[in-house]
N, C-alpha and C. Protein backbone atom coordinates (compact mmCIF):
# COMPACT_ATOMS: atom_id res chain seq x y z
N UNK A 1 -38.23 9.68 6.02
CA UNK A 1 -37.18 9.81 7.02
C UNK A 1 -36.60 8.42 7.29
N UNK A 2 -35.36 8.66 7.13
CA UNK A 2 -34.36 6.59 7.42
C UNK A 2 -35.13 6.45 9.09
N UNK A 3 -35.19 5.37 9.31
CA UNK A 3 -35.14 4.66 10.54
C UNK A 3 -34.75 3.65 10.43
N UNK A 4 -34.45 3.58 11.86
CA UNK A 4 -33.63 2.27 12.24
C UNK A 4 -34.78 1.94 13.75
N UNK A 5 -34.97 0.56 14.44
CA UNK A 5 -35.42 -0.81 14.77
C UNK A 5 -33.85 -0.68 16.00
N UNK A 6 -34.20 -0.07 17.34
CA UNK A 6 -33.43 -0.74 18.16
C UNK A 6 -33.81 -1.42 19.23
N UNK A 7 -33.97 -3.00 19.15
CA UNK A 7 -34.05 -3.64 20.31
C UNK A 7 -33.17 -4.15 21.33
N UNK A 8 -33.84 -3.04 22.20
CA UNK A 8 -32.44 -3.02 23.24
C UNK A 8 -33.20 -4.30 24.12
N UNK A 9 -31.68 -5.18 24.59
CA UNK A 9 -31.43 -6.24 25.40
C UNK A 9 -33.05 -7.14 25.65
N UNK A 10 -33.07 -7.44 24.84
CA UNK A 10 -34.64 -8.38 24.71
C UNK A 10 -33.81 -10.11 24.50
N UNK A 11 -33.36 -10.24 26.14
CA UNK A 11 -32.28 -11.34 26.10
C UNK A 11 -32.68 -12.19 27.16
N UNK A 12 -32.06 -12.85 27.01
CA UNK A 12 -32.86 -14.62 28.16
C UNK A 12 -31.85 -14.02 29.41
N UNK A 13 -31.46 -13.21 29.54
CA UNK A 13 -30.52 -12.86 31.28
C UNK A 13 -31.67 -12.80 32.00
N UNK A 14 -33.02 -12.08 31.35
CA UNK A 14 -34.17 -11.56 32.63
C UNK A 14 -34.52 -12.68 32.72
N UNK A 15 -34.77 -13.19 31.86
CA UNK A 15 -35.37 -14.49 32.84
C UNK A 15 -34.99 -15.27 33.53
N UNK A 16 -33.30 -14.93 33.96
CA UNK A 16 -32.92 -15.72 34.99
C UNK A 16 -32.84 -14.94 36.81
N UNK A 17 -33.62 -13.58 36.42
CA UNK A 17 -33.27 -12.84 37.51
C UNK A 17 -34.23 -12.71 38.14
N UNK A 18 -34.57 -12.96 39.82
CA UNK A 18 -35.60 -12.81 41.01
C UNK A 18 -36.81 -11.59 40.54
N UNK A 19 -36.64 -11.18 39.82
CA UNK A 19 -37.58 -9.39 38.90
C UNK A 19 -38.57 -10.51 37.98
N UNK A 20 -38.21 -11.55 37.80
CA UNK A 20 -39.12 -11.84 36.34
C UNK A 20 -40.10 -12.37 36.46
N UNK A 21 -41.19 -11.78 35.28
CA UNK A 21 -42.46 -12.18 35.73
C UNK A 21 -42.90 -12.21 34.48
N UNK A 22 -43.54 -13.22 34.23
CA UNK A 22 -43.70 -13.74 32.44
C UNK A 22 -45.25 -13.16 32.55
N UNK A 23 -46.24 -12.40 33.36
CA UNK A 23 -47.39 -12.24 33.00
C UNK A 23 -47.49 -11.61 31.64
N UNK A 24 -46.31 -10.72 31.58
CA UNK A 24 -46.35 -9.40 29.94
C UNK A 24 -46.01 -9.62 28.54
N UNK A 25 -45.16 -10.88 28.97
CA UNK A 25 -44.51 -11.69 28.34
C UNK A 25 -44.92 -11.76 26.91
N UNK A 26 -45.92 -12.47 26.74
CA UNK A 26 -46.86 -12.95 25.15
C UNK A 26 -47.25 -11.38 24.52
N UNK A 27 -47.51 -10.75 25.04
CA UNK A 27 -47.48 -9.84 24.73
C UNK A 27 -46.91 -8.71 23.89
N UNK A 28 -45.72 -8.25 24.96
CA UNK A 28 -44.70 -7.88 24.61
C UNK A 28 -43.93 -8.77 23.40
N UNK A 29 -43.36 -9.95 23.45
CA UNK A 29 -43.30 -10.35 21.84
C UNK A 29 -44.01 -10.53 21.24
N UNK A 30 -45.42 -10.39 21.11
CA UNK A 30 -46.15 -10.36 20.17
C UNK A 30 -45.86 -8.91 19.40
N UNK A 31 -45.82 -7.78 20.37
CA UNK A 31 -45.65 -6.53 19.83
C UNK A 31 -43.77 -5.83 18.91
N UNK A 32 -43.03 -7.30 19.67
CA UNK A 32 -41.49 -7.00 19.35
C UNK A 32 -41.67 -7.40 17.77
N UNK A 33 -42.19 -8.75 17.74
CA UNK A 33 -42.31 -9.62 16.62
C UNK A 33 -43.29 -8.30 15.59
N UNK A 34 -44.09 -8.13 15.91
CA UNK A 34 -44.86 -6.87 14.89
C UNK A 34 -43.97 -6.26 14.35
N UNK A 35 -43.07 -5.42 15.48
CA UNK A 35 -41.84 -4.57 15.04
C UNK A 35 -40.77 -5.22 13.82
N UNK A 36 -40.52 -6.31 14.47
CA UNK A 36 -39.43 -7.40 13.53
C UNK A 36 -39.66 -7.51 12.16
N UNK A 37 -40.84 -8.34 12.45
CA UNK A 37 -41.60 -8.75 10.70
C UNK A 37 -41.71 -7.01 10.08
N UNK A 38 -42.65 -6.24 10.35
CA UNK A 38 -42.99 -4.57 9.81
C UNK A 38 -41.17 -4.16 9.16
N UNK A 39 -40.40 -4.41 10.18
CA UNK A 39 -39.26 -3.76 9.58
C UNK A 39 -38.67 -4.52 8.98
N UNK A 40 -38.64 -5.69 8.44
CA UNK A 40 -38.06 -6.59 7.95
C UNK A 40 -38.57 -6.51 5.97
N UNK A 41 -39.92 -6.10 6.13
CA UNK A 41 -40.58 -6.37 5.11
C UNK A 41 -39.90 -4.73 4.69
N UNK A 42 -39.78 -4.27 5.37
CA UNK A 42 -40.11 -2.49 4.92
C UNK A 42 -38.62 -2.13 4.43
N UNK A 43 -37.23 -2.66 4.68
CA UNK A 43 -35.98 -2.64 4.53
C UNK A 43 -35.71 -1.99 6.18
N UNK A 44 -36.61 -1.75 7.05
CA UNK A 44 -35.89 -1.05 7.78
C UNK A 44 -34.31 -1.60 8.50
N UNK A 45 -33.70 -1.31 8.83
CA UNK A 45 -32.45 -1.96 9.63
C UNK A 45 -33.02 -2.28 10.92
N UNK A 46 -32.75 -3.06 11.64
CA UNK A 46 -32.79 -3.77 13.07
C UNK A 46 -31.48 -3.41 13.65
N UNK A 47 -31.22 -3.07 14.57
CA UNK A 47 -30.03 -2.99 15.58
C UNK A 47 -30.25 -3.76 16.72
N UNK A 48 -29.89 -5.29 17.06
CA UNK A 48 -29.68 -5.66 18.17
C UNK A 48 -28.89 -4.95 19.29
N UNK A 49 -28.97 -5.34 20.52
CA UNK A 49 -28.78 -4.58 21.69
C UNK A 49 -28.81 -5.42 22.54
N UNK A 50 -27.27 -6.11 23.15
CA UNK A 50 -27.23 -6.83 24.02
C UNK A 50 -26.69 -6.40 25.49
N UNK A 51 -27.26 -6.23 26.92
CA UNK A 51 -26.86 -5.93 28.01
C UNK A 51 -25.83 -6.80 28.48
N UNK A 52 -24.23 -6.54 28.63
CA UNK A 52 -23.28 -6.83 29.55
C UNK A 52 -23.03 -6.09 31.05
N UNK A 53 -23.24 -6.95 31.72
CA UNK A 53 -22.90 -6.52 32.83
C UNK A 53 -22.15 -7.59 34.37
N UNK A 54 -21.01 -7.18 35.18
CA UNK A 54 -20.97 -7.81 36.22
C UNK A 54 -19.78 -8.82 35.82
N UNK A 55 -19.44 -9.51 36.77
CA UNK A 55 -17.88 -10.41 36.21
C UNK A 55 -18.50 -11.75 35.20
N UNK A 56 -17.63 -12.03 34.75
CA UNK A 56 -18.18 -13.03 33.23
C UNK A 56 -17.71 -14.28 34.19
N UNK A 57 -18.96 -14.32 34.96
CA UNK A 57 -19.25 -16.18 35.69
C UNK A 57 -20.15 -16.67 34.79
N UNK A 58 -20.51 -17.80 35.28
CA UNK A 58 -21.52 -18.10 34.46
C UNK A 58 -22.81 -18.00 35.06
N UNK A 59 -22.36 -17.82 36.51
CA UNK A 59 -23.60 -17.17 37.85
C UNK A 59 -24.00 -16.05 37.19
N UNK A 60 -23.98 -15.55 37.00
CA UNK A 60 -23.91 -14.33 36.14
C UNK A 60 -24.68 -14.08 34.85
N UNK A 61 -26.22 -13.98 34.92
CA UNK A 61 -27.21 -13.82 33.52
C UNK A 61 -26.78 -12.82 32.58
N UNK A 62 -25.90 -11.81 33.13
CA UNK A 62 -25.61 -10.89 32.09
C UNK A 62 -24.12 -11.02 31.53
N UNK A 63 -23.63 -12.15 31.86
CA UNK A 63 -22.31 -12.37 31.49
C UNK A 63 -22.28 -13.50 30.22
N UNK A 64 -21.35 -13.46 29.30
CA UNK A 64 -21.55 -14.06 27.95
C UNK A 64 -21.68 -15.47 28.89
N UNK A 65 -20.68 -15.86 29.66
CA UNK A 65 -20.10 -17.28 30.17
C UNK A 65 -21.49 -17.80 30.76
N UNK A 66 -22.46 -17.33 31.27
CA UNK A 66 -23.73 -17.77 31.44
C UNK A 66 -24.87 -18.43 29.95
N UNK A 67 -24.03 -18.09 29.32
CA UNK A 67 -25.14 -18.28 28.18
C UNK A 67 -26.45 -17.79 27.93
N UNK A 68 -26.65 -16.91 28.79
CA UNK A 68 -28.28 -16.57 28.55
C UNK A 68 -27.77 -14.67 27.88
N UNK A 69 -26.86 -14.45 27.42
CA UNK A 69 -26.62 -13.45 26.85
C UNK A 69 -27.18 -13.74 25.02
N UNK A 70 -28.53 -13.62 24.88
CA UNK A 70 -28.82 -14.75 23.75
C UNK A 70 -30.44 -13.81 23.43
N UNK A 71 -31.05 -14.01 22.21
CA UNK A 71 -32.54 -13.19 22.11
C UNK A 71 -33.11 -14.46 22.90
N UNK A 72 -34.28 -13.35 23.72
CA UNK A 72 -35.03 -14.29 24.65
C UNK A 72 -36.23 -15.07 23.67
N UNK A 73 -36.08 -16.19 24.13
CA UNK A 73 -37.07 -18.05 23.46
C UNK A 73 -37.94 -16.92 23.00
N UNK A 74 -38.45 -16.94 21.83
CA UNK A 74 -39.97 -16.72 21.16
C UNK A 74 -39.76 -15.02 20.63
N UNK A 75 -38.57 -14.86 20.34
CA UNK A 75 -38.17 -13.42 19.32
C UNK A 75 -38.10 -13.96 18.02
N UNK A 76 -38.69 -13.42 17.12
CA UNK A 76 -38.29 -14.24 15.68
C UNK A 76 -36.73 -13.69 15.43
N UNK A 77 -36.26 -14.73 15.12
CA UNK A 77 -35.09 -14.98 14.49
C UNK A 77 -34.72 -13.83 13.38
N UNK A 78 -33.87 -12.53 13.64
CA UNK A 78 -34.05 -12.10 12.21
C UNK A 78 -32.35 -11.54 11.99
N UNK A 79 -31.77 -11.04 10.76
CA UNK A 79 -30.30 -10.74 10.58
C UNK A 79 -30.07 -9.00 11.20
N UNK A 80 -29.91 -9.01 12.14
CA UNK A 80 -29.48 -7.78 12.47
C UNK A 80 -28.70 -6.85 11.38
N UNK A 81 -29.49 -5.62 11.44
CA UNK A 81 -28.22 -4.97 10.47
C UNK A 81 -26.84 -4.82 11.78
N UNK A 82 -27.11 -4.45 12.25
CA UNK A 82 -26.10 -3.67 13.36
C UNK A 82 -25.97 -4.59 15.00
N UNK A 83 -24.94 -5.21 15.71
CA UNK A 83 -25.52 -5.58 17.03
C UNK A 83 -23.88 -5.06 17.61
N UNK A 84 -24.65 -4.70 18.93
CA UNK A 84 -24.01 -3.64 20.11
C UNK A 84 -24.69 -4.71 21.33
N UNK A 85 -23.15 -4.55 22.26
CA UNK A 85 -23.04 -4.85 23.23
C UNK A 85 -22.84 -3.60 23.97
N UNK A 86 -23.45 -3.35 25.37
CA UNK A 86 -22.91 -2.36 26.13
C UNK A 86 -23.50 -2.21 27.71
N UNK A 87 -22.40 -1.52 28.39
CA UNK A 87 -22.22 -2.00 29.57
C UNK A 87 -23.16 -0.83 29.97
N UNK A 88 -23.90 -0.36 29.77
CA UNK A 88 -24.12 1.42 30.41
C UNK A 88 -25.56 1.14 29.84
N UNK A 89 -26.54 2.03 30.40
CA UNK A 89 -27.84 2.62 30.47
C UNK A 89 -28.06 2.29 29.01
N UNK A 90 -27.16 3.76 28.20
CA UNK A 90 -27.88 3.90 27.38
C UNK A 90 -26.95 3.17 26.21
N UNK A 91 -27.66 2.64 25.28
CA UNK A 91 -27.09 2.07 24.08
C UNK A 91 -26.11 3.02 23.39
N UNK A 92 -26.15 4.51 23.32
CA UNK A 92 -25.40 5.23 22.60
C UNK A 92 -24.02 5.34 23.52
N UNK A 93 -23.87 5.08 24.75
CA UNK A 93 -22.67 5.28 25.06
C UNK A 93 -21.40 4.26 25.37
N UNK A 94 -20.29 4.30 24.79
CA UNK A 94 -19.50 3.52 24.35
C UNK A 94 -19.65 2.42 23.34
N UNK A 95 -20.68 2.11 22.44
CA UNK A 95 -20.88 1.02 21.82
C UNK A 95 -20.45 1.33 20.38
N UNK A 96 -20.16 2.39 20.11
CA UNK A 96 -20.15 2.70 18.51
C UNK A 96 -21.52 2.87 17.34
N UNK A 97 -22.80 2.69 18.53
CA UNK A 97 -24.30 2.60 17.41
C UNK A 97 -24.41 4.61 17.26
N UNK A 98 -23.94 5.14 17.92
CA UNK A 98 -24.26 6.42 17.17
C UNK A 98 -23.42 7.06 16.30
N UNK A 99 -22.24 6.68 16.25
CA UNK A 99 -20.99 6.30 15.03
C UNK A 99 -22.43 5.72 13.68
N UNK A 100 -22.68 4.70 14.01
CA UNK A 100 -23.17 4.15 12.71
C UNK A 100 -24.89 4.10 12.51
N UNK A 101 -25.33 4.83 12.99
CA UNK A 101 -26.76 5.62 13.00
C UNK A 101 -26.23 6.53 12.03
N UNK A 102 -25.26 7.34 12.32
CA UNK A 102 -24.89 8.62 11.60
C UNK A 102 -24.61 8.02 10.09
N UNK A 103 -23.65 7.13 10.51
CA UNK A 103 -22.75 7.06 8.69
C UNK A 103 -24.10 6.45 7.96
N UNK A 104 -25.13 5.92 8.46
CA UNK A 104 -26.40 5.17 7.45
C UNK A 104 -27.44 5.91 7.42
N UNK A 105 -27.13 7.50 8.07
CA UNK A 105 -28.09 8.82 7.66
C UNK A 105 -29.30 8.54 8.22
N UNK A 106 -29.20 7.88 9.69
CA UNK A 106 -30.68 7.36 10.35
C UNK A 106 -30.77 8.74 11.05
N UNK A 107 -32.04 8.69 10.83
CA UNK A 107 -32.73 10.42 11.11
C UNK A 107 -33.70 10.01 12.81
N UNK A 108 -34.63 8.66 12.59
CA UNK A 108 -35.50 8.79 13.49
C UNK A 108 -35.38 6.84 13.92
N UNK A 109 -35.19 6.63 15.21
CA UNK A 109 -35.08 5.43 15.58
C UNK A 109 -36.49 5.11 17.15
N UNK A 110 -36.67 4.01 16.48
CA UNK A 110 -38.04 3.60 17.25
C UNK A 110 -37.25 2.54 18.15
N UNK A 111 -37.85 2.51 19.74
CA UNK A 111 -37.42 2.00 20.82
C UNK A 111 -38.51 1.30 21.04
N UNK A 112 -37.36 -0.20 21.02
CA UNK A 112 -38.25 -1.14 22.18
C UNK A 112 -37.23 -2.04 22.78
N UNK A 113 -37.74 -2.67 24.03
CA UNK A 113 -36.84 -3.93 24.83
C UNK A 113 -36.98 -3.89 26.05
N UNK A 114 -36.64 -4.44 26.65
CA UNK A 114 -36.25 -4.85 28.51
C UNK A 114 -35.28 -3.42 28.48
N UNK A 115 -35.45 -2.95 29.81
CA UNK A 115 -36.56 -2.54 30.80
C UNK A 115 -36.99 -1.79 30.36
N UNK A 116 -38.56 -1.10 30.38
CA UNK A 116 -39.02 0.15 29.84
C UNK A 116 -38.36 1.70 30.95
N UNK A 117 -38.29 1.27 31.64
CA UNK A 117 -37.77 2.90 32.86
C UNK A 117 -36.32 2.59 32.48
N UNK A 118 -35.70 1.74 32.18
CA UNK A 118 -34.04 1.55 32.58
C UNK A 118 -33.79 1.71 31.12
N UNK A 119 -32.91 0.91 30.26
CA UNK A 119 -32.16 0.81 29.35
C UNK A 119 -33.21 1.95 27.77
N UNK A 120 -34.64 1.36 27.97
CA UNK A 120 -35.20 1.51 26.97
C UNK A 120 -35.39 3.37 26.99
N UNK A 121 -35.42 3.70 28.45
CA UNK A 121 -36.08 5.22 28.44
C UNK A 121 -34.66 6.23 28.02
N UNK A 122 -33.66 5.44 28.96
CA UNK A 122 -32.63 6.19 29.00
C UNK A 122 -32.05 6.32 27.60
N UNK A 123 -31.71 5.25 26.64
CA UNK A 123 -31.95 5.49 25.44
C UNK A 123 -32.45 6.47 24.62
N UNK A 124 -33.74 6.24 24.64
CA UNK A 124 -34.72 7.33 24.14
C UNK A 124 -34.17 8.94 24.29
N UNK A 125 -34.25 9.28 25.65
CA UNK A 125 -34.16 10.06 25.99
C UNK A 125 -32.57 10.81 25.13
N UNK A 126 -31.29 10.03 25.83
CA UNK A 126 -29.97 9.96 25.25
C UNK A 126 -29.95 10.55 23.64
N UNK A 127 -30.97 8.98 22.77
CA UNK A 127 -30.80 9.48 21.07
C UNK A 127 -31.41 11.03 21.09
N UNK A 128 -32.37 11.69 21.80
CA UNK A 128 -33.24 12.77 21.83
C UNK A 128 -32.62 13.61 22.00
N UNK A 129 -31.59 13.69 22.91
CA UNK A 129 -30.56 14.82 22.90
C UNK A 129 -29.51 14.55 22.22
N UNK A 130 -29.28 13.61 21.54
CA UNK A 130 -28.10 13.97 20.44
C UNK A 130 -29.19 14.44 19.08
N UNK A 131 -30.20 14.48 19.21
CA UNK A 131 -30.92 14.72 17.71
C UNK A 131 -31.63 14.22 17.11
N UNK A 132 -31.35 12.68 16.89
CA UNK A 132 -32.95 11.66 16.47
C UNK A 132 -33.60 11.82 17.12
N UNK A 133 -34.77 11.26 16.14
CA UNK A 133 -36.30 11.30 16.58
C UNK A 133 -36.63 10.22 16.73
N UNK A 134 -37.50 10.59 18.61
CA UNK A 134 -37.77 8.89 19.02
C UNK A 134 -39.20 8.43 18.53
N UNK A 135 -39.18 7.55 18.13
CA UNK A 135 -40.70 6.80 18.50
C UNK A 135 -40.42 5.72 19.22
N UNK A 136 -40.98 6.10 20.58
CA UNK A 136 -41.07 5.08 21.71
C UNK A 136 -41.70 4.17 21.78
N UNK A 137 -42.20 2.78 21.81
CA UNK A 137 -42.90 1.89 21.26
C UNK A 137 -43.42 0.92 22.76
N UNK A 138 -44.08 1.73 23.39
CA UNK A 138 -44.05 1.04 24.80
C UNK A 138 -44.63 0.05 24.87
N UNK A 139 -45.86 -0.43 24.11
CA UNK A 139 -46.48 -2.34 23.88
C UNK A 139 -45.15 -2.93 23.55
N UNK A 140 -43.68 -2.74 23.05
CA UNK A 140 -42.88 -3.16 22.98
C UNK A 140 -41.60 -3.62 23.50
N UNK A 141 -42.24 -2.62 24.91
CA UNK A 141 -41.01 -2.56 25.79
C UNK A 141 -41.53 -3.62 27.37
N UNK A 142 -40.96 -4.16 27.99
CA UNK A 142 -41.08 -4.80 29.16
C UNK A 142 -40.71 -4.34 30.23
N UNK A 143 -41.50 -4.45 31.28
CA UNK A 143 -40.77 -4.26 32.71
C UNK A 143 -41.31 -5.24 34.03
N UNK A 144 -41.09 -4.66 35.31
CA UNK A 144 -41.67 -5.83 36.27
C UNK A 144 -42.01 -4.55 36.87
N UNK A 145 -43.15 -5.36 37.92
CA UNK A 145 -42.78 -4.50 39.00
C UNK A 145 -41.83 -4.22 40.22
N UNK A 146 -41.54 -3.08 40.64
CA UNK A 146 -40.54 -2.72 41.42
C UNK A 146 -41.33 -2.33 42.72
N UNK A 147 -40.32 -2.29 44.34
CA UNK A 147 -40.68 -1.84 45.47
C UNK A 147 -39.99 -0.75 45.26
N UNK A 148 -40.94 0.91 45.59
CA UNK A 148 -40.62 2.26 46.24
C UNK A 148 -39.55 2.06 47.38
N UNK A 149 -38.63 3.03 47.57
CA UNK A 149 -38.01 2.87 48.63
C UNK A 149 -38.85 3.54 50.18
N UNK A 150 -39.78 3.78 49.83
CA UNK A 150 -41.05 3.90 50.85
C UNK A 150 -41.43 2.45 51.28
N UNK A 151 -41.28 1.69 50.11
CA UNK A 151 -41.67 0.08 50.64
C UNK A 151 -43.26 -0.18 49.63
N UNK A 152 -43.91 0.34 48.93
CA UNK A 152 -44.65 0.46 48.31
C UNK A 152 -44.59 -0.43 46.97
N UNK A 153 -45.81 -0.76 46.59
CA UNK A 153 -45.96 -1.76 45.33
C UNK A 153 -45.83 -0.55 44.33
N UNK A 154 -45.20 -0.95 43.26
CA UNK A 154 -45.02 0.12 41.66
C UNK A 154 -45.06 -0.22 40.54
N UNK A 155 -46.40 -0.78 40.58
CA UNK A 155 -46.90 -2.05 39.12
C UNK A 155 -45.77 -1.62 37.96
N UNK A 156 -45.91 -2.63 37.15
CA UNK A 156 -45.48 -2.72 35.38
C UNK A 156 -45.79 -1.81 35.18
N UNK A 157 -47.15 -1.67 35.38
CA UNK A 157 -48.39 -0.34 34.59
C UNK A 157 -47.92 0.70 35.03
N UNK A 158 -47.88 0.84 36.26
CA UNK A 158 -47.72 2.38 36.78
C UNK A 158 -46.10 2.72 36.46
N UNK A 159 -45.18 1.89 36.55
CA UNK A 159 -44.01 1.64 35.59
C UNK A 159 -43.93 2.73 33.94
N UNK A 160 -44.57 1.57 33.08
CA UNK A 160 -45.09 2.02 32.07
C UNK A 160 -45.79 3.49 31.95
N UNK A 161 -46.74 3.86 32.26
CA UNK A 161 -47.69 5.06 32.55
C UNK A 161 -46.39 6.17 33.03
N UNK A 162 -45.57 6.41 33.75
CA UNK A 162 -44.84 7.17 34.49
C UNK A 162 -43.79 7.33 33.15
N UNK A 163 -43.26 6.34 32.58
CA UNK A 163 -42.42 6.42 31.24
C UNK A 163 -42.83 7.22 30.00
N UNK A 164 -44.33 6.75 30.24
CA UNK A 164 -44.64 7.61 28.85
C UNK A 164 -44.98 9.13 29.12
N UNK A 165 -44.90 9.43 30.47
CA UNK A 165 -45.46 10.81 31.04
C UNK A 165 -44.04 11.47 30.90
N UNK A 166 -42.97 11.10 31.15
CA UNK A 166 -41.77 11.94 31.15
C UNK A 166 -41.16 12.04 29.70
N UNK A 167 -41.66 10.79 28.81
CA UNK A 167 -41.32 10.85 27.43
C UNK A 167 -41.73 11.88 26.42
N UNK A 168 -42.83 11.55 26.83
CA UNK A 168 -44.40 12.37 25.72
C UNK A 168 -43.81 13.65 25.94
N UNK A 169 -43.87 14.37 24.37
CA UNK A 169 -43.84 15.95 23.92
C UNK A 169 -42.64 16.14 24.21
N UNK A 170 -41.45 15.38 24.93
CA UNK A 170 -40.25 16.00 25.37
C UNK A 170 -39.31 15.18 24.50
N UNK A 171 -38.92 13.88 24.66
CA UNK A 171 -37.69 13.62 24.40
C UNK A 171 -38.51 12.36 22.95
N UNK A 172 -39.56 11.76 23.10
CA UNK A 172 -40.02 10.74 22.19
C UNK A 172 -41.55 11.26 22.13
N UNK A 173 -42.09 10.27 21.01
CA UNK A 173 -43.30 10.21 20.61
C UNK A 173 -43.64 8.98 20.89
N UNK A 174 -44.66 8.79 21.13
CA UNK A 174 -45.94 7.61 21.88
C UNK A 174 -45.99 6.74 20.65
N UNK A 175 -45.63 5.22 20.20
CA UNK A 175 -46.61 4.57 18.99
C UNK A 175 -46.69 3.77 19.23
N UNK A 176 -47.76 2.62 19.50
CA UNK A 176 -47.90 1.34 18.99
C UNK A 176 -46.86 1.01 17.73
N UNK A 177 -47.16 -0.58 17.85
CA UNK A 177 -45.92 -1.02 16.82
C UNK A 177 -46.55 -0.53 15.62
N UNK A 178 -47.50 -0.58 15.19
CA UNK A 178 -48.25 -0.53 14.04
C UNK A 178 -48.39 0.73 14.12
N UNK A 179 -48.39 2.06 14.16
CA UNK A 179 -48.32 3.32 14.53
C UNK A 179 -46.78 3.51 13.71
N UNK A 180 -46.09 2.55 14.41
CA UNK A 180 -44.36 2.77 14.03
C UNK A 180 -44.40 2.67 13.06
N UNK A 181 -44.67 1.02 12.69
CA UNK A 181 -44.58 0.56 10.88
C UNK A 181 -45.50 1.42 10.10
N UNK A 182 -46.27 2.63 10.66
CA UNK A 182 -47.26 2.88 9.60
C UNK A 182 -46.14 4.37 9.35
N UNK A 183 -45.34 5.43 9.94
CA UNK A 183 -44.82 5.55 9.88
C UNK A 183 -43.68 5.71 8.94
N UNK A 184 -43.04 4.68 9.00
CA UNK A 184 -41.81 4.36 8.42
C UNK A 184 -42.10 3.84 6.84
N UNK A 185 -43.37 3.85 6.71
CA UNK A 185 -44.09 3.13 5.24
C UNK A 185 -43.67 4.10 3.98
């Protein structure tokens, strides 16, 4: 089955925003970089995925004029087949990547990037109802923790954990990176 490698917005904006918290950090690119190198060796395609958002100051982490619209320090360097900019949730809407998923006969696309509940789920979910098949790659994906509007702590983890509960059996499949690359072999 073709796959395609979309790393959505895995860009130096988070780290300029009051949310960031480098504890997951080494981690998480350790697991992006798995993804990178695995698909690199394998022919898979890579689709970069850059988040625009908000007026183009340079106050502004998600604005090109800030400069941190850029892969975040310690992503290996690799040639994108495909890179999309887009202003919305999900990567498939307005960017032209499900235009060209289609014309390169990609059947099943594996998700990873900043945020795991935001850009990365909605994604998932999105390619799932147009028809690809997800493999969700959550060691791959990042988040912080967030306050409940109860006022309540809502770890990374419990973050994470809550993502893969609405994912699983419905819209994606659960893999480690190595799960993915074994996969796509």
């Amino acid at each position: 089955m073709k796959t395609a490698l979309l790393l959505i917005d895995v860009q130096e904006s988070f780290r300029h925003r009051p949310t960031w918290d480098a504890r997951d950090v080494p981690a998480f690119l350790h697991a992006c970089n798995t993804l990178v190198q695995g698909c690199q060796a394998r022919g898979v395609p890579i689709v970069r995925i850059f988040h625009l958002g908000g007026d183009d100051m340079a106050a502004n982490p998600f604005a090109k004029a800030s400069g941190h619209v850029r892969p975040l320090d310690g992503l290996d360097a690799f040639e994108p087949a495909f890179t999309v900019e887009k202003r919305r949730h999900s990567a498939l809407v307005g960017t032209g990547l499900a235009d060209w998923l289609r014309e390169h006969g990609i059947a099943r696309v594996l998700v990873a990037g900043i945020r795991t509940e935001q850009c990365c789920e909605t994604t998932a979910r999105h390619a799932s109802d147009e028809g690809w098949e997800v493999d969700y790659v959550t060691e791959a994906t990042l988040t912080f923790d967030m306050q409940t509007p109860a006022g309540k702590l809502l770890t990374a983890e419990a973050i994470r954990e809550r993502t893969e509960t609405v994912l699983t059996g419905r819209f994606a499949t659960l893999v480690t990176a190595a799960q993915a690359l074994e996969r796509v072999a």
